[in-house]
Structures are given as structure tokens and as C-alpha cells.
Protein backbone atom coordinates (compact mmCIF):
# COMPACT_ATOMS: atom_id res chain seq x y z
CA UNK A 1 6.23 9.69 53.51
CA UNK A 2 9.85 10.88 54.25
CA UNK A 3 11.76 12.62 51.59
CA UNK A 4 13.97 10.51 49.73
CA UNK A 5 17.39 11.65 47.91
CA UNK A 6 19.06 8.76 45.82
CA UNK A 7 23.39 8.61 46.30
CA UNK A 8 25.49 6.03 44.94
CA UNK A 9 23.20 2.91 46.13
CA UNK A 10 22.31 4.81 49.68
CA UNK A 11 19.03 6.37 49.45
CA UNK A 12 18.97 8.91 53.08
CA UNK A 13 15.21 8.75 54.79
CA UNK A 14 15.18 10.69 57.07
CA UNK A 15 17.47 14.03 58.89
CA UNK A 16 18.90 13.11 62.34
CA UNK A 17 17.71 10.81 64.47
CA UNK A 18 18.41 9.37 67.61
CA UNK A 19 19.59 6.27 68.42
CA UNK A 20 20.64 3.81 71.30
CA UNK A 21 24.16 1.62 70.43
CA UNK A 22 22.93 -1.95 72.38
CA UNK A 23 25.68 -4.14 70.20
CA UNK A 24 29.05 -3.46 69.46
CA UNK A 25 32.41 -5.25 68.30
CA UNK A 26 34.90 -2.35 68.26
CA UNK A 27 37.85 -5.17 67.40
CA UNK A 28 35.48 -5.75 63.81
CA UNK A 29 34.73 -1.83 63.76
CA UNK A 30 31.10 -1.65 63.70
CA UNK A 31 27.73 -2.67 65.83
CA UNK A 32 24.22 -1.78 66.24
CA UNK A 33 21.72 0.62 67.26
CA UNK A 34 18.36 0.94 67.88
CA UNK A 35 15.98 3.71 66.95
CA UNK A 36 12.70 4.39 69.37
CA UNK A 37 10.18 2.82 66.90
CA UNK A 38 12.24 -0.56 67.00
CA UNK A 39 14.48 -0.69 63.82
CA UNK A 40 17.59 -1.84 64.03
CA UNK A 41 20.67 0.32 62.25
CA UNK A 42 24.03 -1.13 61.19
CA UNK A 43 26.77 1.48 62.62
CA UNK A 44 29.99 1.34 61.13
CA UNK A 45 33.21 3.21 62.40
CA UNK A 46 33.35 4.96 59.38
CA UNK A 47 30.14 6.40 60.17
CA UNK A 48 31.31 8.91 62.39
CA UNK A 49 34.13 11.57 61.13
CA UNK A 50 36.33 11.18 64.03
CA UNK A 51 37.31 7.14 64.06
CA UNK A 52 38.45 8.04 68.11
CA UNK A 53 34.51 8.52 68.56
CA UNK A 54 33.59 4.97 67.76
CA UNK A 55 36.10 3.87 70.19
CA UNK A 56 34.40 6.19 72.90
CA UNK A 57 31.15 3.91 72.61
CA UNK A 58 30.00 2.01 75.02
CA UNK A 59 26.62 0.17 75.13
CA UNK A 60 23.36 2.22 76.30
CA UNK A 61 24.93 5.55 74.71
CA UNK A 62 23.29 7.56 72.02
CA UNK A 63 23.58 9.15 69.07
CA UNK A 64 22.20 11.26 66.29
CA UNK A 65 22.83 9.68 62.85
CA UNK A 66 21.29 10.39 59.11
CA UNK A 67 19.53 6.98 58.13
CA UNK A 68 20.09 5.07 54.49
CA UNK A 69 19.52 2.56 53.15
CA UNK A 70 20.98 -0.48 51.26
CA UNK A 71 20.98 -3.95 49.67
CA UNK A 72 21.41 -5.60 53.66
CA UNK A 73 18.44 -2.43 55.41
CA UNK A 74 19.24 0.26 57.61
CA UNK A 75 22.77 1.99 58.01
CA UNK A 76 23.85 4.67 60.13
CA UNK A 77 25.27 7.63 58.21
CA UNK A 78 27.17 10.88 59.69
CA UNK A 79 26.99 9.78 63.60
CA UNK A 80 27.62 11.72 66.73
CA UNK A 81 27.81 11.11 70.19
CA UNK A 82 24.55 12.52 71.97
CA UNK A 83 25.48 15.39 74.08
């Protein structure tokens, strides 16, 4: 069972992962990735700490995130483009 660490209505699952970005509306600011076992993961721009680097996405990329969790499932936290 992963460690879980409660924040402000975000509960974080698991460290970094990795993550394929197969859906993405840039003009709305967010998309979607998808993790090796499956899940789906909202990605919001705000996600990563350089706005420039959600712009740089394009589909089939990765990234490493930190996973939470809300009301609507899965959210990407702390992204970066897979180098």
C-alpha cells in the first residue's frame, strides 16, 4: 500500500512516475496522460513550474509527475518533460 500524505484536499500516492501525454488541448491548458498500468491522469499547465513546458508537449511524449488525488481521480502534480 503506497504511502499516503494528506494536503489541502490532494492526498500524493505515490513519488515520480512516468507517464505518456495521449490528449491534449493546450488552447484550454490542460490534457491527459497515461501511466503503464492503465490509469488515466488529468495534467494541468499549472502542473509543471515552467508554463513554456506545457506548451512544448506534444502527444506520445513523457513525463515524470507526483500523483494525487481528488474529488474528479487522478491529477498530475510537479511534471517534467522526460529526458
Amino acid at each position: 500500500m503506497p504511502n499516503l500524505t494528506t494536503t489541502w484536499r490532494l492526498t500524493t500516492i505515490d513519488d515520480r512516475v512516468s507517464a505518456t501525454v495521449y490528449r491534449l488541448m493546450k488552447d484550454k491548458g490542460y490534457g491527459f496522460v497515461r501511466l503503464q498500468d492503465g490509469r488515466d491522469v488529468f495534467l494541468h499547465r499549472s502542473a509543471f513550474e515552467l508554463g513554456a513546458s506545457f506548451d512544448a508537449l506534444d502527444l506520445g511524449e513523457r513525463i515524470t509527475c507526483r500523483l494525487t488525488t481528488s474529488a474528479k481521480g487522478l491529477r498530475a502534480e510537479q511534471a517534467q518533460l522526460w529526458l
